[in-house]
PDB file of N, CA and C in Angstrom:
ATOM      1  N   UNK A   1       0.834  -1.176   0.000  1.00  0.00           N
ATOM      2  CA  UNK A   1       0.000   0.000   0.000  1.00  0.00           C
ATOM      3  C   UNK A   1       0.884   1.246   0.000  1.00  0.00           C
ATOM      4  N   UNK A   2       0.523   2.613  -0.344  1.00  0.00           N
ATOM      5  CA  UNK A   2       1.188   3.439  -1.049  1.00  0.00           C
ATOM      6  C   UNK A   2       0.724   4.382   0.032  1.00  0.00           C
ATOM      7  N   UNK A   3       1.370   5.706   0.210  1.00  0.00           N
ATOM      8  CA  UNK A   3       0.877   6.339   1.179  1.00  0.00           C
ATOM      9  C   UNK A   3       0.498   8.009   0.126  1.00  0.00           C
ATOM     10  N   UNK A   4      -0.408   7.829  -0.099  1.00  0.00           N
ATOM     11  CA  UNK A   4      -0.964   9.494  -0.408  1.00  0.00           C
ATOM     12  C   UNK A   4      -0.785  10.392   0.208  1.00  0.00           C
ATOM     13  N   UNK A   5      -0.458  11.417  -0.364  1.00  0.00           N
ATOM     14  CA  UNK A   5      -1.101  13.318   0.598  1.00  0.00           C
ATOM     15  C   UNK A   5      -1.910  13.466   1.449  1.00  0.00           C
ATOM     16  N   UNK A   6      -2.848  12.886   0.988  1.00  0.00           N
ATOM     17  CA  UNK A   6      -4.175  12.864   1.958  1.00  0.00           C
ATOM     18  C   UNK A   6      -3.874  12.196   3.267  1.00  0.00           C
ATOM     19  N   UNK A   7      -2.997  11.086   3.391  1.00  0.00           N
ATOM     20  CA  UNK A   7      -3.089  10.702   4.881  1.00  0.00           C
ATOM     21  C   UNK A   7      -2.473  11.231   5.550  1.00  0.00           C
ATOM     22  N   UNK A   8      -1.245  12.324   5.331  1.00  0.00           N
ATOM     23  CA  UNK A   8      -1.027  12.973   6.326  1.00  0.00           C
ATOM     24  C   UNK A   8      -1.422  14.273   6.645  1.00  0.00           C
ATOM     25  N   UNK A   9      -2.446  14.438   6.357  1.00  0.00           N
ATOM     26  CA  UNK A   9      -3.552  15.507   6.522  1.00  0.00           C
ATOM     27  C   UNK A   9      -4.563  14.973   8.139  1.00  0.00           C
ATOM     28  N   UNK A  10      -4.563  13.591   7.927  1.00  0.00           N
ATOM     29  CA  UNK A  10      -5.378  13.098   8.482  1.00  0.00           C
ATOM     30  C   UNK A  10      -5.471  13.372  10.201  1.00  0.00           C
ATOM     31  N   UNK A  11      -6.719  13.043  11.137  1.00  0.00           N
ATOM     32  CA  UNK A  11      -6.751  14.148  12.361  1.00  0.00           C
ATOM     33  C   UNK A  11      -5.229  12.445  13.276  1.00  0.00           C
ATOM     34  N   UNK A  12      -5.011  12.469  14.191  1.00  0.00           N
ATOM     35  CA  UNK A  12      -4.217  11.559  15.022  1.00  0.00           C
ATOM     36  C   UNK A  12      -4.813  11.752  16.209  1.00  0.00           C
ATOM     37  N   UNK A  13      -5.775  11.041  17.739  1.00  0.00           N
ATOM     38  CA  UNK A  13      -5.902   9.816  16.512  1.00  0.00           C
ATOM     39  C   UNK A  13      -6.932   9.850  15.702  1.00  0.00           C
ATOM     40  N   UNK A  14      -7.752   8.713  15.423  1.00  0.00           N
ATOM     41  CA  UNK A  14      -8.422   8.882  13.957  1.00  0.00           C
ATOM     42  C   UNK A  14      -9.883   9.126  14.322  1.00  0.00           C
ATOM     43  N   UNK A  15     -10.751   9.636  14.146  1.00  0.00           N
ATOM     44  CA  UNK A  15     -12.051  10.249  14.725  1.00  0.00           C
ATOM     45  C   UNK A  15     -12.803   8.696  15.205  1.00  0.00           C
ATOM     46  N   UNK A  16     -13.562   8.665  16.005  1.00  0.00           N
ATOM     47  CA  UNK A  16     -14.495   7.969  16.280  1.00  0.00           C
ATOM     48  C   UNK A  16     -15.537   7.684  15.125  1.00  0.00           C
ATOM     49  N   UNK A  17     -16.568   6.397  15.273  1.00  0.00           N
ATOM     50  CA  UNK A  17     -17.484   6.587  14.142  1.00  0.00           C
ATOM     51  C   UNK A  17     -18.644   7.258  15.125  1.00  0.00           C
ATOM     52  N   UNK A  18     -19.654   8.019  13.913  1.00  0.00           N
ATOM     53  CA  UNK A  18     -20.152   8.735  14.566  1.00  0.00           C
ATOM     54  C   UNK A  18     -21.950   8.475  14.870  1.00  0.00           C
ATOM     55  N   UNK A  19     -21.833   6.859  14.240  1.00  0.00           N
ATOM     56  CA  UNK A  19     -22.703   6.397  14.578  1.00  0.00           C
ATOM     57  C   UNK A  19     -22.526   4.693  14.332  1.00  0.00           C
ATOM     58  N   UNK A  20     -23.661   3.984  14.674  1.00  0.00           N
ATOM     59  CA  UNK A  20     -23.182   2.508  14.008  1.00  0.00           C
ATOM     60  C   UNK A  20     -23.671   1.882  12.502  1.00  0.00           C
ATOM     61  N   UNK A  21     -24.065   2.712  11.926  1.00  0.00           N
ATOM     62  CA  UNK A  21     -24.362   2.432  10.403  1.00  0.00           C
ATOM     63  C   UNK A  21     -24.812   3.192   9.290  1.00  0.00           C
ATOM     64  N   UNK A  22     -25.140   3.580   8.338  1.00  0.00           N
ATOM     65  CA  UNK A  22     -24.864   4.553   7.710  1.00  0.00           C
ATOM     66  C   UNK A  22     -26.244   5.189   7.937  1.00  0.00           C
ATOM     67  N   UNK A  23     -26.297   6.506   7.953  1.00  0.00           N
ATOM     68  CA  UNK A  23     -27.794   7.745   8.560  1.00  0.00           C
ATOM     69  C   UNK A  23     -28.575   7.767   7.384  1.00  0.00           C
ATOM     70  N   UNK A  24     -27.709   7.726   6.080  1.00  0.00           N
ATOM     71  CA  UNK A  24     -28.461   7.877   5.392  1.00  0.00           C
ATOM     72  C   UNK A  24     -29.513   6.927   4.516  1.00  0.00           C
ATOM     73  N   UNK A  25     -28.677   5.199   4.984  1.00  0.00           N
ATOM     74  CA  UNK A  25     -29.056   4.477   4.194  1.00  0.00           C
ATOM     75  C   UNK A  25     -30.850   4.066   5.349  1.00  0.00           C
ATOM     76  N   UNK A  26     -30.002   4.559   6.763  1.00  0.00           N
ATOM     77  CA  UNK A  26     -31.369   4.413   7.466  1.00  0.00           C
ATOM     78  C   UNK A  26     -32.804   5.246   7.311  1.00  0.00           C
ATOM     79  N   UNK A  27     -32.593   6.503   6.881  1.00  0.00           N
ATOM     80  CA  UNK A  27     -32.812   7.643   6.532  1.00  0.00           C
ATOM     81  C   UNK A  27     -33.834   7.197   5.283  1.00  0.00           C
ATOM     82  N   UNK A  28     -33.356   6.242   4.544  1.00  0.00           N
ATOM     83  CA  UNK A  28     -34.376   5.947   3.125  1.00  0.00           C
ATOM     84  C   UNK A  28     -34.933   4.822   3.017  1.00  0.00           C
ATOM     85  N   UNK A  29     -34.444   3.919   3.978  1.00  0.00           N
ATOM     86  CA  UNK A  29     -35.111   2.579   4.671  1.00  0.00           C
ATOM     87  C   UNK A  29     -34.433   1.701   3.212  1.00  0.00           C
ATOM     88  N   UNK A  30     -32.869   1.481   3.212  1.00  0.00           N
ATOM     89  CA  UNK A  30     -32.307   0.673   2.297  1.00  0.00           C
ATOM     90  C   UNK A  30     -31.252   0.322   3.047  1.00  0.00           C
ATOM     91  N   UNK A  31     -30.338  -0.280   2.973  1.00  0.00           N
ATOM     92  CA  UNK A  31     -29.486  -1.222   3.857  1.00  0.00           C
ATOM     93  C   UNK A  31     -27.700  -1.261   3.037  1.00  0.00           C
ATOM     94  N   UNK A  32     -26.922  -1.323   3.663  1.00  0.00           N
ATOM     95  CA  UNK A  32     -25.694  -0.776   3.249  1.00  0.00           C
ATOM     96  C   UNK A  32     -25.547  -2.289   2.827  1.00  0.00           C
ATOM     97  N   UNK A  33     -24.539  -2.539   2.157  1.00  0.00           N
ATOM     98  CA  UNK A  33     -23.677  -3.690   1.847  1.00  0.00           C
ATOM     99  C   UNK A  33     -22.588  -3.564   3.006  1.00  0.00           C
ATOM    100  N   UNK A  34     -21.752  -2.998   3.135  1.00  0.00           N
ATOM    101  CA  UNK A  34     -20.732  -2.610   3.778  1.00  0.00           C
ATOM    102  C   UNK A  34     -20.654  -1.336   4.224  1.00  0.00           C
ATOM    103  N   UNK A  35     -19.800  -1.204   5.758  1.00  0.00           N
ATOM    104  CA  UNK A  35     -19.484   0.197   6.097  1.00  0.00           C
ATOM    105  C   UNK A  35     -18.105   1.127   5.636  1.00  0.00           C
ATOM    106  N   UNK A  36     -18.190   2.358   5.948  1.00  0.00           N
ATOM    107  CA  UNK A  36     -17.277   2.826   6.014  1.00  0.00           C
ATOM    108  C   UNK A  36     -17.341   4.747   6.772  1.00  0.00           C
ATOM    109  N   UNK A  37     -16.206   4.304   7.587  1.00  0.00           N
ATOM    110  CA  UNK A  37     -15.493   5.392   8.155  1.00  0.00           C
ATOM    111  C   UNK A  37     -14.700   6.564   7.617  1.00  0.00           C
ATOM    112  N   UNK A  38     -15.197   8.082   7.140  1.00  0.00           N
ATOM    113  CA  UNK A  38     -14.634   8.935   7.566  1.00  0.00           C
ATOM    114  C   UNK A  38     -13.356   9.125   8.385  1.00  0.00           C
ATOM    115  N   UNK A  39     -12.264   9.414   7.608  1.00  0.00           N
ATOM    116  CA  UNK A  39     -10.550   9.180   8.545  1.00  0.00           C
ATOM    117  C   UNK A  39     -10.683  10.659   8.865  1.00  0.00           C
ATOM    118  N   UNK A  40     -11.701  11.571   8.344  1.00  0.00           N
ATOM    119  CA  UNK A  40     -11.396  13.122   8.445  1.00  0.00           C
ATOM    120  C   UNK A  40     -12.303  13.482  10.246  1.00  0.00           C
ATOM    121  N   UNK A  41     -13.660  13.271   9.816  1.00  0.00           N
ATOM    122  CA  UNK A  41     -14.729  13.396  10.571  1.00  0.00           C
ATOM    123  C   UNK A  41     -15.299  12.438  11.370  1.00  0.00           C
ATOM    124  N   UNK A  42     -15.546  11.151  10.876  1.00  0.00           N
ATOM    125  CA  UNK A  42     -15.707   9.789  11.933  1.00  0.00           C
ATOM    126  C   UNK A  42     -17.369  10.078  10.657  1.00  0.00           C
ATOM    127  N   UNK A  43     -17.932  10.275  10.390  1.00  0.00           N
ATOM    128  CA  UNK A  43     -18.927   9.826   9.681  1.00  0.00           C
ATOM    129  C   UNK A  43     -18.967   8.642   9.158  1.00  0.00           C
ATOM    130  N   UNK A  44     -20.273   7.993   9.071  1.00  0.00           N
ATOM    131  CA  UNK A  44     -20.258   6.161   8.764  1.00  0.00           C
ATOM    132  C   UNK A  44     -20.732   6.784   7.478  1.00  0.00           C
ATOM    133  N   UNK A  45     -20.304   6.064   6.082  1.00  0.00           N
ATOM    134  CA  UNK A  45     -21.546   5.731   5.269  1.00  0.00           C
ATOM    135  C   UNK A  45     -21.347   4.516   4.934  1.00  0.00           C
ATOM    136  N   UNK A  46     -22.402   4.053   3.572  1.00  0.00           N
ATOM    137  CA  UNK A  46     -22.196   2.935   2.969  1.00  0.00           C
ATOM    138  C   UNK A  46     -21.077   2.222   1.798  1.00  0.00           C
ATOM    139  N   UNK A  47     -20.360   1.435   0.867  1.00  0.00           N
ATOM    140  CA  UNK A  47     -20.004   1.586   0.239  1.00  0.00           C
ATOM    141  C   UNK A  47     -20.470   1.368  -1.263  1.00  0.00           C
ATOM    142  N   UNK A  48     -19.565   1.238  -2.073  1.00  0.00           N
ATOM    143  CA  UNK A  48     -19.581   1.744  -3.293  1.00  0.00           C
ATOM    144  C   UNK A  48     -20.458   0.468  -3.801  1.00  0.00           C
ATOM    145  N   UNK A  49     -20.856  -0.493  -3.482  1.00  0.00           N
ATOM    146  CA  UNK A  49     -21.452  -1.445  -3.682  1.00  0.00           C
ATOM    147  C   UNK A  49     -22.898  -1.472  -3.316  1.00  0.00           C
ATOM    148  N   UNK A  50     -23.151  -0.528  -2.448  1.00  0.00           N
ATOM    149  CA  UNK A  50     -25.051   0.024  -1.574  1.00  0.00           C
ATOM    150  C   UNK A  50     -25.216   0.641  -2.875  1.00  0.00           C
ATOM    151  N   UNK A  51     -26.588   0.808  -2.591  1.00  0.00           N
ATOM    152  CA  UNK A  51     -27.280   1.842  -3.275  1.00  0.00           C
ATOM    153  C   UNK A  51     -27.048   3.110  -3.999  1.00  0.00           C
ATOM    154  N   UNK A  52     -27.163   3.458  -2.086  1.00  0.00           N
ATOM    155  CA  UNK A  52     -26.935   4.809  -2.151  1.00  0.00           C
ATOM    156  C   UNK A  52     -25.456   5.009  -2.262  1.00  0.00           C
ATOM    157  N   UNK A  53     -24.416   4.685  -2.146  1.00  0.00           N
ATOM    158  CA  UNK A  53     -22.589   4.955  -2.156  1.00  0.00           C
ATOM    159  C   UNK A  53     -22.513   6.308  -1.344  1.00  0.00           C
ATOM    160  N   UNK A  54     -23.105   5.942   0.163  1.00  0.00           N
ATOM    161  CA  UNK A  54     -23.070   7.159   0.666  1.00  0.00           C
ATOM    162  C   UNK A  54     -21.995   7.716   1.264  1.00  0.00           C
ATOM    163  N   UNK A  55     -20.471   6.547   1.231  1.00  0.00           N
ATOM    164  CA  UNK A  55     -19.181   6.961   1.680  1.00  0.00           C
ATOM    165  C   UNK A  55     -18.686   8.354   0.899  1.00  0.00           C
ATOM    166  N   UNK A  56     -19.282   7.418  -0.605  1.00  0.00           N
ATOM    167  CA  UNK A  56     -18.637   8.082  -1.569  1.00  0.00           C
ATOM    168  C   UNK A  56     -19.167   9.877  -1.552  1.00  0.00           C
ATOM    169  N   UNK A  57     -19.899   9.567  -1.343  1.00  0.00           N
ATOM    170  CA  UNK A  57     -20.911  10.914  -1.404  1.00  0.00           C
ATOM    171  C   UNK A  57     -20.465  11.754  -0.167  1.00  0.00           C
ATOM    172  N   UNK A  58     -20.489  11.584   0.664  1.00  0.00           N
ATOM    173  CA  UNK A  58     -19.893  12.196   1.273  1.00  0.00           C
ATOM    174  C   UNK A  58     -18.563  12.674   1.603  1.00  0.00           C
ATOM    175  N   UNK A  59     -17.643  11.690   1.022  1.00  0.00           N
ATOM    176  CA  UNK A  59     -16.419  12.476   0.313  1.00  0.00           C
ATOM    177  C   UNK A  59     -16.309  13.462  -1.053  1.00  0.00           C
ATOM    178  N   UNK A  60     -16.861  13.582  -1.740  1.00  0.00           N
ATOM    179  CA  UNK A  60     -17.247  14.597  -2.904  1.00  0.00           C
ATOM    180  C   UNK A  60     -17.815  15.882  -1.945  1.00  0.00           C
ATOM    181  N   UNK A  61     -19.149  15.912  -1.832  1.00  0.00           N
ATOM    182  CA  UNK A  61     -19.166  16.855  -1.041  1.00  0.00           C
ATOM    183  C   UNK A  61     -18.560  17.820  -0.015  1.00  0.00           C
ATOM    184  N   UNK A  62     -17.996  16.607   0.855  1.00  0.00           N
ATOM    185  CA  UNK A  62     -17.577  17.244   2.100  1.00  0.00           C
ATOM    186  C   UNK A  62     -15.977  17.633   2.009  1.00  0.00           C
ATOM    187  N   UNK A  63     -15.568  17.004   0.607  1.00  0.00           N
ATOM    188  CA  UNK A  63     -13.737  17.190   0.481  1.00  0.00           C
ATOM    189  C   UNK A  63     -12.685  16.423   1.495  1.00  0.00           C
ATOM    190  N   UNK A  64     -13.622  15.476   2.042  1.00  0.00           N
ATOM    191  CA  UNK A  64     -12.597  14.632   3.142  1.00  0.00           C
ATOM    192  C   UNK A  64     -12.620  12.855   2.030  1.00  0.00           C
ATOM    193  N   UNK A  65     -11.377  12.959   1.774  1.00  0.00           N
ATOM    194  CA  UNK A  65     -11.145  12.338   0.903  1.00  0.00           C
ATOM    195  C   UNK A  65     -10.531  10.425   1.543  1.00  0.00           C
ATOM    196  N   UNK A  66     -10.305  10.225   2.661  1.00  0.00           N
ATOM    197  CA  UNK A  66      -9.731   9.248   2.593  1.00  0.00           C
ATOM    198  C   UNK A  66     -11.006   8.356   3.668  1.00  0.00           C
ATOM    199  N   UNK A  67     -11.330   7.300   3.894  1.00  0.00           N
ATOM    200  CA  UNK A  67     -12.335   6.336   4.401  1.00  0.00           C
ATOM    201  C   UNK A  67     -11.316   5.430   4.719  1.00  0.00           C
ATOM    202  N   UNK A  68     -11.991   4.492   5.548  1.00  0.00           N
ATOM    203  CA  UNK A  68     -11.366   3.075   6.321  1.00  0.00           C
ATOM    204  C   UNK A  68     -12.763   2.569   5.982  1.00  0.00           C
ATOM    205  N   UNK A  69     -12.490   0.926   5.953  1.00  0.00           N
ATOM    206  CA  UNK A  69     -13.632   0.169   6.287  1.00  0.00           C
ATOM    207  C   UNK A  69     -13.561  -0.116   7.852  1.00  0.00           C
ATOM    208  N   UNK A  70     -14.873   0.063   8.207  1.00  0.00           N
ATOM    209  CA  UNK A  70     -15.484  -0.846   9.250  1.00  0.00           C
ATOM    210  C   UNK A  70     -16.164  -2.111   9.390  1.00  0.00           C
ATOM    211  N   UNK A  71     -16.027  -3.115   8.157  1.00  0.00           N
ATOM    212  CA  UNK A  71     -15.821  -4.394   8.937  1.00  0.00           C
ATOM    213  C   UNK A  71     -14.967  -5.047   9.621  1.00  0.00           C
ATOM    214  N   UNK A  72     -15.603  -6.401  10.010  1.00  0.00           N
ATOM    215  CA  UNK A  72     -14.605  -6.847  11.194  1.00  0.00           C
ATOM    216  C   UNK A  72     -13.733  -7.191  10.466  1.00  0.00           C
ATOM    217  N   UNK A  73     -12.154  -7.378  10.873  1.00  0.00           N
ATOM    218  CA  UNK A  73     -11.302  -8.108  10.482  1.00  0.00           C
ATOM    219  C   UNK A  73     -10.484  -7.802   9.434  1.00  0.00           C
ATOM    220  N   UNK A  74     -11.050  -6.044   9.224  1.00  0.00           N
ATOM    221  CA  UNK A  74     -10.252  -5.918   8.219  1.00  0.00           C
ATOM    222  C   UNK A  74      -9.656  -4.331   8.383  1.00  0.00           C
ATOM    223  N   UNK A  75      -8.963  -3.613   7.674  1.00  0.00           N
ATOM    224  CA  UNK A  75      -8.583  -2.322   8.384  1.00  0.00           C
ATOM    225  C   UNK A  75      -8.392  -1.395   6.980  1.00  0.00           C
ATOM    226  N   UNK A  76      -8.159  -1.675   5.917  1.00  0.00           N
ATOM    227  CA  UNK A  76      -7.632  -1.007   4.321  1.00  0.00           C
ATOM    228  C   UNK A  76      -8.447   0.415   4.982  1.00  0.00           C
ATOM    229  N   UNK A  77      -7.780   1.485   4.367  1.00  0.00           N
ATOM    230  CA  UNK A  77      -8.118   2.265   3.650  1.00  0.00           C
ATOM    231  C   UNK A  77      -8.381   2.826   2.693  1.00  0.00           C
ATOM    232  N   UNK A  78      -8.904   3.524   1.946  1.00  0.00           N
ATOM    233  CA  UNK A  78      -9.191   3.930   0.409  1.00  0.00           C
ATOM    234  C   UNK A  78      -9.401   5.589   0.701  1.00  0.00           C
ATOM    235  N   UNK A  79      -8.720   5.857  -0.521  1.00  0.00           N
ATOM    236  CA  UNK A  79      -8.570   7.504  -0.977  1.00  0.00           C
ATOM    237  C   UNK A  79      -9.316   7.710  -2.414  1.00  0.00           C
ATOM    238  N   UNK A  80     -10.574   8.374  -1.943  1.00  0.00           N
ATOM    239  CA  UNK A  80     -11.202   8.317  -3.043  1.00  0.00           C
ATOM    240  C   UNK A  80     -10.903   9.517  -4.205  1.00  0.00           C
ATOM    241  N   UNK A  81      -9.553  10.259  -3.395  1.00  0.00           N
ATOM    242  CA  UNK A  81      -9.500  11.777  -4.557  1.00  0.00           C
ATOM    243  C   UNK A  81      -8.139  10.705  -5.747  1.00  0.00           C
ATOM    244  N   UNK A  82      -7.433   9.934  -4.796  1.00  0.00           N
ATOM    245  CA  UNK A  82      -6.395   9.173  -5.937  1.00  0.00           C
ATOM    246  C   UNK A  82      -6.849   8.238  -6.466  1.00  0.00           C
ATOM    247  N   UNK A  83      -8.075   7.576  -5.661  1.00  0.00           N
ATOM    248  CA  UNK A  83      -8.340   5.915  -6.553  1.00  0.00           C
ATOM    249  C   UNK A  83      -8.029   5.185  -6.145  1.00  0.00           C
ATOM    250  N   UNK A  84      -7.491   5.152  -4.863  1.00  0.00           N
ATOM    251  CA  UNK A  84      -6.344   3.786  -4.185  1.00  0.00           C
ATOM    252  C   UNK A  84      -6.670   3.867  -2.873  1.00  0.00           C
ATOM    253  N   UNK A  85      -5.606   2.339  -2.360  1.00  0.00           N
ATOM    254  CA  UNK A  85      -5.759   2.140  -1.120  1.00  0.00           C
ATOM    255  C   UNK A  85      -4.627   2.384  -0.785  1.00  0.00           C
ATOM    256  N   UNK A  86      -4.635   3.152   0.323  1.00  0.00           N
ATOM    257  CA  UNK A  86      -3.485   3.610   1.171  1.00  0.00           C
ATOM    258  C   UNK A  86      -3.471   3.188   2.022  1.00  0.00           C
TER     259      UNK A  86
END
């Protein structure tokens, strides 16, 4: 794994999540495939595989560009302004 710009931007340590599953996918009564964490803010959304891709979406918008997954057992990150996992 490669280390981008973006992660050393990132807060230390790494925000809390800021809830346990994504607001928005609850919000429209549809169900995430997978989570993901905000490395900027701690915001949950869904991933690129839900519906809604509300990780994604909320990195466009909000300009906080790098996510972690929150399943178990696993830790990757992804930078959605390069395309990669860092």
């Amino acid at each position: 794994m490669s280390e981008c710009p973006h992660v050393l931007d990132l807060p230390h340590p790494e925000p809390t999540p800021l809830s346990d599953t994504c607001p928005e996918c609850l919000a429209h009564g549809t169900h995430p495939v997978q989570l993901r964490i905000c490395l900027t803010c701690g915001h949950v959304g869904c991933c690129d595989s839900s519906p809604g891709r509300h990780a994604f979406h909320h990195s466009e918008e909000e300009g906080h560009p790098v996510m972690r997954t929150l399943e178990p057992g696993e830790s990757w990150r992804w930078c959605f302004a390069d395309g990669s996992i860092v």
